[in-house]
C-alpha atoms as a PDB file:
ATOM      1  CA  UNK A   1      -0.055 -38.830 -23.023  1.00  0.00           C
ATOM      2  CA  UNK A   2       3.775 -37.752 -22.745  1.00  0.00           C
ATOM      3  CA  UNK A   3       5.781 -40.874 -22.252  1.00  0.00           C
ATOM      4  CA  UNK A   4       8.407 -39.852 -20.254  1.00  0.00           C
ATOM      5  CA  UNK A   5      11.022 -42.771 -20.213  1.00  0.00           C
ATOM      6  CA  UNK A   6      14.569 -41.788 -20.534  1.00  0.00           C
ATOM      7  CA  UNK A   7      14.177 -38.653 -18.971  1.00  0.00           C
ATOM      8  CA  UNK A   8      14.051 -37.150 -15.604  1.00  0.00           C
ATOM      9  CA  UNK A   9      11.252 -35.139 -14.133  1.00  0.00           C
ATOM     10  CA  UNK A  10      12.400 -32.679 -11.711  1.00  0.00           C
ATOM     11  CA  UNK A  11      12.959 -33.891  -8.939  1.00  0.00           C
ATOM     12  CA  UNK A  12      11.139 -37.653  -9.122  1.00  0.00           C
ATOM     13  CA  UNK A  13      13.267 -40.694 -10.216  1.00  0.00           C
ATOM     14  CA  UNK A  14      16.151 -41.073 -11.961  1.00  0.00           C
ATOM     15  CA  UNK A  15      15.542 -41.668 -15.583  1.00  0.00           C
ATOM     16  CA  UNK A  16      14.691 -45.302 -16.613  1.00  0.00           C
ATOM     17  CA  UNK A  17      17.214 -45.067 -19.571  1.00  0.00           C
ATOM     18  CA  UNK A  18      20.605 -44.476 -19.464  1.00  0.00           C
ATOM     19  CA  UNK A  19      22.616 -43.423 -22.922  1.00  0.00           C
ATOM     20  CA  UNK A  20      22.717 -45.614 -25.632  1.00  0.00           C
ATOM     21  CA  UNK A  21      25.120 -48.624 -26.476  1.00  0.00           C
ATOM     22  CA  UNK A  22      27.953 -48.113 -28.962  1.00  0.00           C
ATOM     23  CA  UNK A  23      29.059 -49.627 -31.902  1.00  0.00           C
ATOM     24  CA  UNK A  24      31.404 -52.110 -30.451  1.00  0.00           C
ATOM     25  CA  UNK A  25      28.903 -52.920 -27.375  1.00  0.00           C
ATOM     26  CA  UNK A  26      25.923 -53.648 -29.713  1.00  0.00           C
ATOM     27  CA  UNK A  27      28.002 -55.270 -32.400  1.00  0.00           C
ATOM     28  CA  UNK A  28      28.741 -57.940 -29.187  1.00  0.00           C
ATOM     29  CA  UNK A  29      25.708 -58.379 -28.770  1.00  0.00           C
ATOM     30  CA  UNK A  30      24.622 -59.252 -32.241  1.00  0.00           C
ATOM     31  CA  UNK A  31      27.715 -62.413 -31.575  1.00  0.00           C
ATOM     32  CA  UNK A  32      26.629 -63.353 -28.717  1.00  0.00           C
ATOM     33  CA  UNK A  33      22.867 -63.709 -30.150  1.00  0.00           C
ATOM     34  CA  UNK A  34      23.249 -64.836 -33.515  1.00  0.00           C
ATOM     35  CA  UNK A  35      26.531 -66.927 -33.423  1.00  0.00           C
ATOM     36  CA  UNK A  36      25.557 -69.489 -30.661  1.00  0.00           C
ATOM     37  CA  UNK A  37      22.208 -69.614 -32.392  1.00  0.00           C
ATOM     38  CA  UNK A  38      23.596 -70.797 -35.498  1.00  0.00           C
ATOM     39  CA  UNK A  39      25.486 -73.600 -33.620  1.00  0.00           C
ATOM     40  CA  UNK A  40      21.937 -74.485 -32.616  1.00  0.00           C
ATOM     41  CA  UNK A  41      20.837 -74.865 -35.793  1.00  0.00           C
ATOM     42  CA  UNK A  42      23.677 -76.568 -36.966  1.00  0.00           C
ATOM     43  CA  UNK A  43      23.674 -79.203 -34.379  1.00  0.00           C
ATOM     44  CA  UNK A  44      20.850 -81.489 -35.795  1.00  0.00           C
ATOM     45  CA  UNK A  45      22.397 -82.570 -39.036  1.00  0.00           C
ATOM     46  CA  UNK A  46      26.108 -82.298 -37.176  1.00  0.00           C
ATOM     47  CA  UNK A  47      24.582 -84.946 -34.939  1.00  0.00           C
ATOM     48  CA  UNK A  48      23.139 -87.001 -37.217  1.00  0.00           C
ATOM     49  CA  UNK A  49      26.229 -87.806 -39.200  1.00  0.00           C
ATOM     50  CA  UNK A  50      29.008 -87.602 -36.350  1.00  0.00           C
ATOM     51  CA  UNK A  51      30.167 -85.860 -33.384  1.00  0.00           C
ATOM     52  CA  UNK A  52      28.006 -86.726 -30.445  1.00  0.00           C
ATOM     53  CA  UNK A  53      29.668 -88.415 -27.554  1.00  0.00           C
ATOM     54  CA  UNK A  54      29.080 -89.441 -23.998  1.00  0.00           C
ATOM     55  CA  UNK A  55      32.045 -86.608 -22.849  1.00  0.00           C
ATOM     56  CA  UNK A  56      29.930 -83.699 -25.290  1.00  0.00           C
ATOM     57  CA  UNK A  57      26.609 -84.729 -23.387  1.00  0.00           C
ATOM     58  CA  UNK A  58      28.164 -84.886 -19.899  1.00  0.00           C
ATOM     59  CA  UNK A  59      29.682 -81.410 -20.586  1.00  0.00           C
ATOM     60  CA  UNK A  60      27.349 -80.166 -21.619  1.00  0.00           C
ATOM     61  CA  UNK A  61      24.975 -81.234 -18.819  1.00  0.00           C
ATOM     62  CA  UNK A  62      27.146 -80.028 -16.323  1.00  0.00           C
ATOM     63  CA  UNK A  63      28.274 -76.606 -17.788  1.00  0.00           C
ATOM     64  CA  UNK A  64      24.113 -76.040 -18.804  1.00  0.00           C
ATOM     65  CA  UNK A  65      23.478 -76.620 -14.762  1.00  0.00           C
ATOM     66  CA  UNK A  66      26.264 -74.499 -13.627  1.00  0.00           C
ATOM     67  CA  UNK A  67      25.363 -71.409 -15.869  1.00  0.00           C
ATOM     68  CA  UNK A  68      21.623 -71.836 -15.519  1.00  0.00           C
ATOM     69  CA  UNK A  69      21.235 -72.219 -12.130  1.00  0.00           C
ATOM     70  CA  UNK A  70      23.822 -68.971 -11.794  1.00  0.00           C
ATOM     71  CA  UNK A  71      21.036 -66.703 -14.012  1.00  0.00           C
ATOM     72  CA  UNK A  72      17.825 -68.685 -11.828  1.00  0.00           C
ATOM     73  CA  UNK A  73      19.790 -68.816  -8.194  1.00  0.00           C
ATOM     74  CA  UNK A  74      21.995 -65.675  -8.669  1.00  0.00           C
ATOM     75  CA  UNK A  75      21.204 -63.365 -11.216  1.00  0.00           C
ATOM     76  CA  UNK A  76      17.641 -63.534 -10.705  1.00  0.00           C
ATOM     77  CA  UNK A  77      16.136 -64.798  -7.149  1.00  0.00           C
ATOM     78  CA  UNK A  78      19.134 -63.731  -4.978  1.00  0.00           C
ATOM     79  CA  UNK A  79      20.633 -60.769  -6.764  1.00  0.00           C
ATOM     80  CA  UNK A  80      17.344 -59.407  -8.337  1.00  0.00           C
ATOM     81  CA  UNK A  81      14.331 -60.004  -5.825  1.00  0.00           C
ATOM     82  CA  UNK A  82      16.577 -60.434  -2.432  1.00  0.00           C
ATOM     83  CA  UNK A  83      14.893 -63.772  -2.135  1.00  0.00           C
ATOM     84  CA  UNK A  84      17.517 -64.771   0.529  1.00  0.00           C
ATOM     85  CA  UNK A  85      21.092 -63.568   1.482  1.00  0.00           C
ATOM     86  CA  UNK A  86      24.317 -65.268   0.936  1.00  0.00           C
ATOM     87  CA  UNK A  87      27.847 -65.030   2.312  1.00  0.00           C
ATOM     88  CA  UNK A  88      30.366 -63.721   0.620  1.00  0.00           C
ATOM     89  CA  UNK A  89      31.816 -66.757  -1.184  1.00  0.00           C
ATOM     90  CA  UNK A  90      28.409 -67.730  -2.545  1.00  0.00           C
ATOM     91  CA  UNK A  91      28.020 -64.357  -3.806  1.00  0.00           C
ATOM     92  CA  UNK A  92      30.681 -63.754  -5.816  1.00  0.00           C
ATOM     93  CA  UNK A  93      30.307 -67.974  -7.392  1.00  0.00           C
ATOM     94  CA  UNK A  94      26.447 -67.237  -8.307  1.00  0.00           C
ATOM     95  CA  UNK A  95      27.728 -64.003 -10.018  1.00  0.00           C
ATOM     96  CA  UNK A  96      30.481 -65.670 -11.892  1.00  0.00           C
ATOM     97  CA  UNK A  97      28.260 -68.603 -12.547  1.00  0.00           C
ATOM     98  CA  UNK A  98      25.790 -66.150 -14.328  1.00  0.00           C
ATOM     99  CA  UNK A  99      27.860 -64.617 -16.110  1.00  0.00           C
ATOM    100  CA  UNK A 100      28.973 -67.732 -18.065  1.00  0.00           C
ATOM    101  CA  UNK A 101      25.180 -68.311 -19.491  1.00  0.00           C
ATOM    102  CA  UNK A 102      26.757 -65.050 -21.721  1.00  0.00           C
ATOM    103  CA  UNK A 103      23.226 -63.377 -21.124  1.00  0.00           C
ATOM    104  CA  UNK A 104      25.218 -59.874 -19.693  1.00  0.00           C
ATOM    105  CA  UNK A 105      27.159 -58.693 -16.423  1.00  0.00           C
ATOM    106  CA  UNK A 106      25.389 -59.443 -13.701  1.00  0.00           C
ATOM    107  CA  UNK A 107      24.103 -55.162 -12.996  1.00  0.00           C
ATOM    108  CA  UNK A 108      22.676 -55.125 -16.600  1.00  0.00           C
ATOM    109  CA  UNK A 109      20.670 -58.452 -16.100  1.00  0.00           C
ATOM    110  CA  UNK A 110      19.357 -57.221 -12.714  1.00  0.00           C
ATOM    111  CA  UNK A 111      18.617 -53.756 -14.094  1.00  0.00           C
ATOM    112  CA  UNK A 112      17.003 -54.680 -16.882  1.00  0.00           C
ATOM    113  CA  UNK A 113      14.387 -57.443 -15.201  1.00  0.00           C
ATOM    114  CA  UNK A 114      14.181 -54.929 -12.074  1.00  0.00           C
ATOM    115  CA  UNK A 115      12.663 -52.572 -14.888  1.00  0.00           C
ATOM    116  CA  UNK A 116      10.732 -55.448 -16.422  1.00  0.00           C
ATOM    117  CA  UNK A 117       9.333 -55.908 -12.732  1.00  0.00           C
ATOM    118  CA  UNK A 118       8.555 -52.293 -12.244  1.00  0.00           C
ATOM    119  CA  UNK A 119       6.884 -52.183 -15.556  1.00  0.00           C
ATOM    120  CA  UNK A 120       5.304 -55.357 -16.276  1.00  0.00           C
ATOM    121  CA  UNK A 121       3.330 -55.729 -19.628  1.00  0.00           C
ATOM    122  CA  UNK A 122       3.675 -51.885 -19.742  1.00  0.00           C
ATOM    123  CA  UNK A 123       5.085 -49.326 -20.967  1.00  0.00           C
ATOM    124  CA  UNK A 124       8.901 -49.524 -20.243  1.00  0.00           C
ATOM    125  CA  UNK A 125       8.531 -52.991 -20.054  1.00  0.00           C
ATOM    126  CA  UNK A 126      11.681 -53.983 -22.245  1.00  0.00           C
ATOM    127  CA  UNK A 127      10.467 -57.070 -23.213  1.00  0.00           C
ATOM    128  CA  UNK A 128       6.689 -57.439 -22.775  1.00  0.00           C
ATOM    129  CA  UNK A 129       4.911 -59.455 -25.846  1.00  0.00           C
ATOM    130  CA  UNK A 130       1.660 -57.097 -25.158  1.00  0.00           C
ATOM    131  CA  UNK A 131       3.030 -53.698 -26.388  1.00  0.00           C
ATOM    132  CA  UNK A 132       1.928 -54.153 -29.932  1.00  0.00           C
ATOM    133  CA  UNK A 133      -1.567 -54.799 -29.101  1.00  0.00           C
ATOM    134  CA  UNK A 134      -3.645 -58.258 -29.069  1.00  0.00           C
ATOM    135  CA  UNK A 135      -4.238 -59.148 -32.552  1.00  0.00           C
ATOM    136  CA  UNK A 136      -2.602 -62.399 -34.607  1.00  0.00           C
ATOM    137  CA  UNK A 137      -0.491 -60.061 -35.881  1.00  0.00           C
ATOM    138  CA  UNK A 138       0.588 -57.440 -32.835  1.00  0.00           C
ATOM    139  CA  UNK A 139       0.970 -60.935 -31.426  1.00  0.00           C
ATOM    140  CA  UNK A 140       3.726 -62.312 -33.697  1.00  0.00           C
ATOM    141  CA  UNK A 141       5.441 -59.566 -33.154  1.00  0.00           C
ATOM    142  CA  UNK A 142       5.485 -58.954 -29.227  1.00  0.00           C
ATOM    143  CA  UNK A 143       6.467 -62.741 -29.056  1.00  0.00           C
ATOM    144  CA  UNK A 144       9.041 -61.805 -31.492  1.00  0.00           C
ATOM    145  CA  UNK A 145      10.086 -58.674 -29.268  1.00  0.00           C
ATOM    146  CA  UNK A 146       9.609 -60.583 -26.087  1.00  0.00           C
ATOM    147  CA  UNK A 147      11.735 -63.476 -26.672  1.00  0.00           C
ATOM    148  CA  UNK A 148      14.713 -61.995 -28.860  1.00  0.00           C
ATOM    149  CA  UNK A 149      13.882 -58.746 -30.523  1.00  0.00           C
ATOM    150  CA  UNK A 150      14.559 -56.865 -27.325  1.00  0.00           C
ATOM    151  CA  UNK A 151      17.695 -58.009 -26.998  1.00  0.00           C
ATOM    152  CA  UNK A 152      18.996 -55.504 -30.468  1.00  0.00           C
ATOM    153  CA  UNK A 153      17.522 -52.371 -28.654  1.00  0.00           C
ATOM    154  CA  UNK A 154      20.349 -49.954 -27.699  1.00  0.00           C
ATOM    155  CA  UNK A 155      18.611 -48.024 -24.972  1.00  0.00           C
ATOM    156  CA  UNK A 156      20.500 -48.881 -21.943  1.00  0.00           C
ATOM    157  CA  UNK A 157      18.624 -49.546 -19.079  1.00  0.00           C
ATOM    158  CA  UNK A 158      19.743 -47.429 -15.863  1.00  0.00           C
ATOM    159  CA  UNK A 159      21.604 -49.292 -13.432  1.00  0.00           C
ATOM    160  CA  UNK A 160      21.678 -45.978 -11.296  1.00  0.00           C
ATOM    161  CA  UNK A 161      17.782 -45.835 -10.807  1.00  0.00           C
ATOM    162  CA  UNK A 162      17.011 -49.950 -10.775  1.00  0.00           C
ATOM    163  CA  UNK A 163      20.821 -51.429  -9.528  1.00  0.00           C
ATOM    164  CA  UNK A 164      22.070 -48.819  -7.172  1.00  0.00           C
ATOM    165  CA  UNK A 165      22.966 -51.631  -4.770  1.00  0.00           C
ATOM    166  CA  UNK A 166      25.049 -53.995  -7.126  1.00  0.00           C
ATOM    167  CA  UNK A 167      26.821 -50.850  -8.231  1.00  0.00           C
ATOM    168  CA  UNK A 168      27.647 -50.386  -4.173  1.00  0.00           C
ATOM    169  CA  UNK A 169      29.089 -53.810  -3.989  1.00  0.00           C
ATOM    170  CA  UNK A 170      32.913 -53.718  -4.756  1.00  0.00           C
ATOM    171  CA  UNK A 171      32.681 -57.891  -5.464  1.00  0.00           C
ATOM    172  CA  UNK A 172      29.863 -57.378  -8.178  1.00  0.00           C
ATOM    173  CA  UNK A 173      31.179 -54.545 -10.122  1.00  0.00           C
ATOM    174  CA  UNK A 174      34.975 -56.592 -10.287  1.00  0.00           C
ATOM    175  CA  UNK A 175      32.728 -59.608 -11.497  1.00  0.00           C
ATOM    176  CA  UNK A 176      30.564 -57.074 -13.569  1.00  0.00           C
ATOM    177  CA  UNK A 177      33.756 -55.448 -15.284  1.00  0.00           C
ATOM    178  CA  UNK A 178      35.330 -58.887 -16.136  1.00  0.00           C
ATOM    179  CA  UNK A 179      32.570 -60.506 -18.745  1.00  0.00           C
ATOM    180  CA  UNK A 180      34.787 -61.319 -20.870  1.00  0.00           C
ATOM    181  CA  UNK A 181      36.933 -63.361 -18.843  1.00  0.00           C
ATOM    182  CA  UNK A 182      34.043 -65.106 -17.785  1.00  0.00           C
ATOM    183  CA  UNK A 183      32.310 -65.597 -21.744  1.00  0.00           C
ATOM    184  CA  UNK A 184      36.194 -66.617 -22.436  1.00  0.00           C
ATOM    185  CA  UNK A 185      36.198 -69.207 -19.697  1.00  0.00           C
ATOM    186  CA  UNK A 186      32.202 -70.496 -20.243  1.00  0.00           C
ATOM    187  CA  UNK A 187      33.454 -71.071 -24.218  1.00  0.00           C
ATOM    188  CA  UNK A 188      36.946 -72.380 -23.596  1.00  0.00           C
ATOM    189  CA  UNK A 189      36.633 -74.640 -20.319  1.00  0.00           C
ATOM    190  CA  UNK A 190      34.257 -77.344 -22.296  1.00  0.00           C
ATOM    191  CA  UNK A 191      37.018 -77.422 -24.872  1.00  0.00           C
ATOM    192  CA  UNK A 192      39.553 -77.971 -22.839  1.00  0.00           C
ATOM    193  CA  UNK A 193      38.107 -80.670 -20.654  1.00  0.00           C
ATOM    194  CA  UNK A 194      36.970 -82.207 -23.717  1.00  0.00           C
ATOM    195  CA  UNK A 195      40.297 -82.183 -24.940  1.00  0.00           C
ATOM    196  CA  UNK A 196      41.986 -83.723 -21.998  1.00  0.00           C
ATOM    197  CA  UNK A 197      39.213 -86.639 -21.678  1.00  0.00           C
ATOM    198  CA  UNK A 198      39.852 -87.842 -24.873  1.00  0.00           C
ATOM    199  CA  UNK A 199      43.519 -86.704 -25.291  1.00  0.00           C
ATOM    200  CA  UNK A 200      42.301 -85.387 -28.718  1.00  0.00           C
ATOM    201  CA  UNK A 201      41.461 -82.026 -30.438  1.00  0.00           C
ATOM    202  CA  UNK A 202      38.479 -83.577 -32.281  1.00  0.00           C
ATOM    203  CA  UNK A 203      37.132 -84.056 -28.836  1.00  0.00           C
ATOM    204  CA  UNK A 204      38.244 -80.620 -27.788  1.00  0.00           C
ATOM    205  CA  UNK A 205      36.305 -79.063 -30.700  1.00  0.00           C
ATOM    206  CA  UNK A 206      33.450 -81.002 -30.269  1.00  0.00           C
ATOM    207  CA  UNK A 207      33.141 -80.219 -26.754  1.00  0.00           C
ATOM    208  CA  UNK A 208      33.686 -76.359 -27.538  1.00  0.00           C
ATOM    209  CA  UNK A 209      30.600 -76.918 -30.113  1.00  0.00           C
ATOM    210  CA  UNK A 210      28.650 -79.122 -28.040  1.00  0.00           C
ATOM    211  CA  UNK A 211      29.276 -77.721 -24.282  1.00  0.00           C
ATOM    212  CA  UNK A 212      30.220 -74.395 -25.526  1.00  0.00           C
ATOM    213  CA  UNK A 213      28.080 -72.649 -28.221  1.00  0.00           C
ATOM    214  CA  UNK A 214      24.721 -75.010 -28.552  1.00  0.00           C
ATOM    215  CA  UNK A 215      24.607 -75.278 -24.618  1.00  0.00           C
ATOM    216  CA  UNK A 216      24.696 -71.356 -24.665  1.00  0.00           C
ATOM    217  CA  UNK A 217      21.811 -70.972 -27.310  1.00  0.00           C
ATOM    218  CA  UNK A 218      19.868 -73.093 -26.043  1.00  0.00           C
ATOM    219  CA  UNK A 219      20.143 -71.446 -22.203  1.00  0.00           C
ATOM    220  CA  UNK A 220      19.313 -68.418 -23.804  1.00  0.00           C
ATOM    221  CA  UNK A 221      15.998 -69.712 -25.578  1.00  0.00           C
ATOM    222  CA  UNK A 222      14.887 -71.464 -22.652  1.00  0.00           C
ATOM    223  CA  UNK A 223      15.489 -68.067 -20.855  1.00  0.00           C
ATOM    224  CA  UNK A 224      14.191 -66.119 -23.513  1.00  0.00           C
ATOM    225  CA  UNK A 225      10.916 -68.651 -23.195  1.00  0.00           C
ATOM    226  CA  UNK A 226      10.146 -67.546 -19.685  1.00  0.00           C
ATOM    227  CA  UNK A 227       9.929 -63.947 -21.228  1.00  0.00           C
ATOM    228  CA  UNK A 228       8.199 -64.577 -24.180  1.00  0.00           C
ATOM    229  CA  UNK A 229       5.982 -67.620 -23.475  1.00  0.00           C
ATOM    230  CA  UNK A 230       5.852 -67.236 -19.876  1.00  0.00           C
ATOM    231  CA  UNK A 231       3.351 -63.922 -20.296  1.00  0.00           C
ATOM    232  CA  UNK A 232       1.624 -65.121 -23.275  1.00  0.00           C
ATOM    233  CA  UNK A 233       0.607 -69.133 -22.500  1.00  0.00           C
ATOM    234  CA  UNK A 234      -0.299 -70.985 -19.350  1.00  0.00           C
ATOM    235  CA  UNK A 235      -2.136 -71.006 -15.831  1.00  0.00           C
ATOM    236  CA  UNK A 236      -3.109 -68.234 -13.968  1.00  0.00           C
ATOM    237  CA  UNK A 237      -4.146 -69.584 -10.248  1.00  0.00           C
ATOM    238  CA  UNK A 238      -2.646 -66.059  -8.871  1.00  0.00           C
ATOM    239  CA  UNK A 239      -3.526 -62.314  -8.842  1.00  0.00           C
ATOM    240  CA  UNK A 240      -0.884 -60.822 -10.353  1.00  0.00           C
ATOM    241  CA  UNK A 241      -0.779 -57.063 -12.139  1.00  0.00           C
ATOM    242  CA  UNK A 242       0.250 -58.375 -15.766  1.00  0.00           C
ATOM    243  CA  UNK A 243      -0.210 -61.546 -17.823  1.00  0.00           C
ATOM    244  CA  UNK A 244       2.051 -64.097 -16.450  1.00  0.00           C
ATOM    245  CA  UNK A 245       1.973 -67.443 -16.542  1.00  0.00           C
ATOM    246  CA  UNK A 246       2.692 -70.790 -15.427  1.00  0.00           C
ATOM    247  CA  UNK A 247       3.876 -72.794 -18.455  1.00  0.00           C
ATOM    248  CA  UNK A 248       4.537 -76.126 -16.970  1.00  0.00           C
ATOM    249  CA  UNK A 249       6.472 -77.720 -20.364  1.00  0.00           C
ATOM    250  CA  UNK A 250       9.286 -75.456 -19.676  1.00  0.00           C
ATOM    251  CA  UNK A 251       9.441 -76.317 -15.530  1.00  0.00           C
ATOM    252  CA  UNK A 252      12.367 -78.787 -15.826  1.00  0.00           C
ATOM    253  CA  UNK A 253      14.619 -76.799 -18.446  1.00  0.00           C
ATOM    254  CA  UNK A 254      14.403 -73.388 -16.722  1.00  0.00           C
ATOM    255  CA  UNK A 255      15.011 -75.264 -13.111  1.00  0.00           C
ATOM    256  CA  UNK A 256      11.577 -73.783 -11.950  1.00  0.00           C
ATOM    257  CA  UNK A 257      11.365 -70.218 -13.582  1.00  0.00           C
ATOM    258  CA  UNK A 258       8.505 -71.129 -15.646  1.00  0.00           C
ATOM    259  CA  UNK A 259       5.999 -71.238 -12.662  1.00  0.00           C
ATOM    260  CA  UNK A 260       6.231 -67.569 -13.483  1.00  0.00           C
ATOM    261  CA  UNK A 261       2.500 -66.200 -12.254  1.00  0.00           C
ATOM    262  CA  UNK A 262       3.532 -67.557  -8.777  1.00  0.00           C
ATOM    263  CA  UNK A 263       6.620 -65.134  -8.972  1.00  0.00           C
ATOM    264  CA  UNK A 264       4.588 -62.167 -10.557  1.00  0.00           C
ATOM    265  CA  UNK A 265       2.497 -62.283  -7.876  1.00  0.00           C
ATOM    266  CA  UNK A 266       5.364 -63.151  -5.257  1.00  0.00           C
ATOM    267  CA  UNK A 267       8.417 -62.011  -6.516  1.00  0.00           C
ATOM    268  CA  UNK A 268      10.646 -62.124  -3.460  1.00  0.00           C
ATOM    269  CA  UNK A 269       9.245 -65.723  -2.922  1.00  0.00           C
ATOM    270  CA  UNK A 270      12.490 -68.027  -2.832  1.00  0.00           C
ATOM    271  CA  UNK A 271      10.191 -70.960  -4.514  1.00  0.00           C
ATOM    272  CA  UNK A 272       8.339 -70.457  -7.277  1.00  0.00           C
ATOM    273  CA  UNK A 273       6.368 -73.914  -7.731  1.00  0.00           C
ATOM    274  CA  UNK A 274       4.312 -73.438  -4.686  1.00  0.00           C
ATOM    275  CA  UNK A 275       1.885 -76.751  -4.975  1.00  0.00           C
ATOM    276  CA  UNK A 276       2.552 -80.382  -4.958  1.00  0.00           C
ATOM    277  CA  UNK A 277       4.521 -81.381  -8.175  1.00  0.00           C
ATOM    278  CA  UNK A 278       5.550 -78.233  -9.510  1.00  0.00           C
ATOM    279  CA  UNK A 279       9.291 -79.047  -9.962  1.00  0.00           C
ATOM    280  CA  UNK A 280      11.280 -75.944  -9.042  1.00  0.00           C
ATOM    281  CA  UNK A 281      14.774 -77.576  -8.723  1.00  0.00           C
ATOM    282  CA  UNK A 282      16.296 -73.411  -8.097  1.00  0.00           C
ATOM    283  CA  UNK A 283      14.620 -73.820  -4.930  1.00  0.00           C
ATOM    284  CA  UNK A 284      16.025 -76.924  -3.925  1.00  0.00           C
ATOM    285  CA  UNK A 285      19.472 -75.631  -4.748  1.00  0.00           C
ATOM    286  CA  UNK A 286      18.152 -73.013  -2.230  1.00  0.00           C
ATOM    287  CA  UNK A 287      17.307 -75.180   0.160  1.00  0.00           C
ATOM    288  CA  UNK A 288      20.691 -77.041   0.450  1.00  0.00           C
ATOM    289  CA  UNK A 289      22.634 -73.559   0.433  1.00  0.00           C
ATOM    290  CA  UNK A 290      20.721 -72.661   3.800  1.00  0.00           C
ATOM    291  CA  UNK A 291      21.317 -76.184   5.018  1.00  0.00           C
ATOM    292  CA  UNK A 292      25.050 -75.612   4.642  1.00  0.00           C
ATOM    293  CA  UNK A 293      24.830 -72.316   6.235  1.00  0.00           C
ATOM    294  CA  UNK A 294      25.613 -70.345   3.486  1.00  0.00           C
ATOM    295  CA  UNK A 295      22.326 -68.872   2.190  1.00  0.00           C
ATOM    296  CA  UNK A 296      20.342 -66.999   5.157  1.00  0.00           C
ATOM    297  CA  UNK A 297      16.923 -65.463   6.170  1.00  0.00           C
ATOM    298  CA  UNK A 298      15.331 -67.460   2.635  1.00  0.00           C
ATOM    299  CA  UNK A 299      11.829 -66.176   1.778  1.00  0.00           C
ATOM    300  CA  UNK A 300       9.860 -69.353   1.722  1.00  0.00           C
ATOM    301  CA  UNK A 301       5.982 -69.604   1.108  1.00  0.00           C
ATOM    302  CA  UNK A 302       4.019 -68.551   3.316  1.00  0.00           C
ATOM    303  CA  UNK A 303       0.685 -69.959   3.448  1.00  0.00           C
ATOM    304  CA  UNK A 304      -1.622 -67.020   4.349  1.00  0.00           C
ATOM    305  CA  UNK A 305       0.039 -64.745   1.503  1.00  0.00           C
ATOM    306  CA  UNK A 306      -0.727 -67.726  -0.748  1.00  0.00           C
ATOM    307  CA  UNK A 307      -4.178 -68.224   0.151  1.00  0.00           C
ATOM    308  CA  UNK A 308      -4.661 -64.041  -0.256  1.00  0.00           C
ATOM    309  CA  UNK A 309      -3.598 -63.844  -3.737  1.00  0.00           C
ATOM    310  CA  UNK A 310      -4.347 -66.986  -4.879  1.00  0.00           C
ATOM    311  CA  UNK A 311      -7.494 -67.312  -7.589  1.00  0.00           C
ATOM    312  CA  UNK A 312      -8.331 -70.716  -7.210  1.00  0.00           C
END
């Protein structure tokens, strides 16, 4: 069979790919992959020597929550799946809050999990761990693809054909075009708190290390986990068309994304972790948004859907 990804066919959809990245756009990519990962590595025998303090933790805590709940709120449940609306204000903070996780503008992360959405453990899929087949081996690799490998592709996924919408939206593409303001402020903000707590650039550098680079790598594996792990490991209670999974380890970490067979089979569901204690703390967030007024017409549960798709 004649794939036909990456081009058009008369007059069906647009094509799924878009051009390729450049030299310069792929080489950033590469940084923002490999050098926060290195921090990561580097942080267990930094730690055990020196380095660690109360301000580095707090930081970090606080700049983790504020970036990953802007990918899990924002980029994914509001600006992805339409899972509820939001006013303006909110809006434009869950797309700047997104954007500091350094995981790409806002349009490319929606386009790109739109297409992992419309393609699900398929072909086009860009980062299923099934499209290498089933044995040990096929396996290693799809995780491998899955979790970072997919990342180095340079096929651009077409915003034109899966974002249309976000591209419409004068507030998304200003936030969209300004990434690297907001990768310069998600870096330099821990360093410069840190600084000013403890009137020190010791403290400022070990913030930036701490709050800045290892809280970014390790956002992006816990990420990363929901698309690797998430569709390889775990419970299936629901019918959904691919191989997600609930992978309960990871519920706490990923604020709720990792009840991920739940949102394969519901994706526009505003909670993922549906039954009594499945911690989804996105949905909580949520919650207090529509309390306040700001977030509107929320997709909650609803029981008779549930009962329909579920297996158990």
């Amino acid at each position: 069979m004649t794939s036909t990804i990456g081009r058009s066919t008369g007059n069906g959809p647009k094509p799924i790919i878009d051009g390729r990245r450049g030299t310069a756009e792929q080489i950033s990519v590469h940084v923002f992959v490999v050098v926060p990962f290195l921090a990561l590595l580097a942080a267990v025998p930094f730690a055990w020597g020196w380095g660690l303090g109360w301000v580095d933790v707090v930081l970090f805590a606080v700049f983790y929550c504020l970036a990953g709940l802007g990918i899990t709120v924002g980029y994914h449940r509001y600006f992805t799946h339409g899972s509820f609306k939001a006013n303006r204000a909110l809006k434009i903070a869950l797309a700047v809050m997104g954007s500091t996780a350094l995981q790409g503008p806002v349009i490319d992360w929606v386009a790109d999990h739109r297409r992992h959405h419309a393609f699900s453990d398929r072909e086009g899929d860009p980062h299923s761990p099934w499209l290498f087949g089933t044995g040990p081996a096929a396996l290693a690799k799809g995780f491998w693809h899955a979790h970072t490998g997919w990342l180095f592709d340079r096929d651009n996924t077409n915003a034109r054909r899966f974002a249309p919408d976000l591209l419409a939206d004068d507030d998304l593409v200003g936030v969209n075009r300004r990434f690297v303001l907001w990768t310069v402020v998600s870096l330099l903000a821990p360093a410069v708190l840190g600084g000013l707590v403890t009137l020190s650039w010791q403290g400022a550098l070990s913030a930036f290390f701490w709050a800045g680079l290892v809280r970014v790598a390790f956002l992006h594996h816990v990420t990363w986990s929901v698309n690797s792990i998430c569709h390889m490991i775990g419970d299936r209670p629901f019918a959904a068309r691919d191989k997600s999974a609930n992978f309960w380890p990871l519920a706490v970490l990923s604020f709720g994304e990792s009840w991920h067979n739940l949102h394969h089979a519901d994706p526009t569901c505003a909670r993922h972790g549906v039954r009594r204690g499945q911690v989804d703390i996105s949905a909580r967030l949520i919650r207090v948004f529509e309390r306040l007024g700001w977030a509107t017409n929320v997709r909650w549960p609803d029981e008779q859907r549930l009962r329909r798709i579920s297996r158990t």
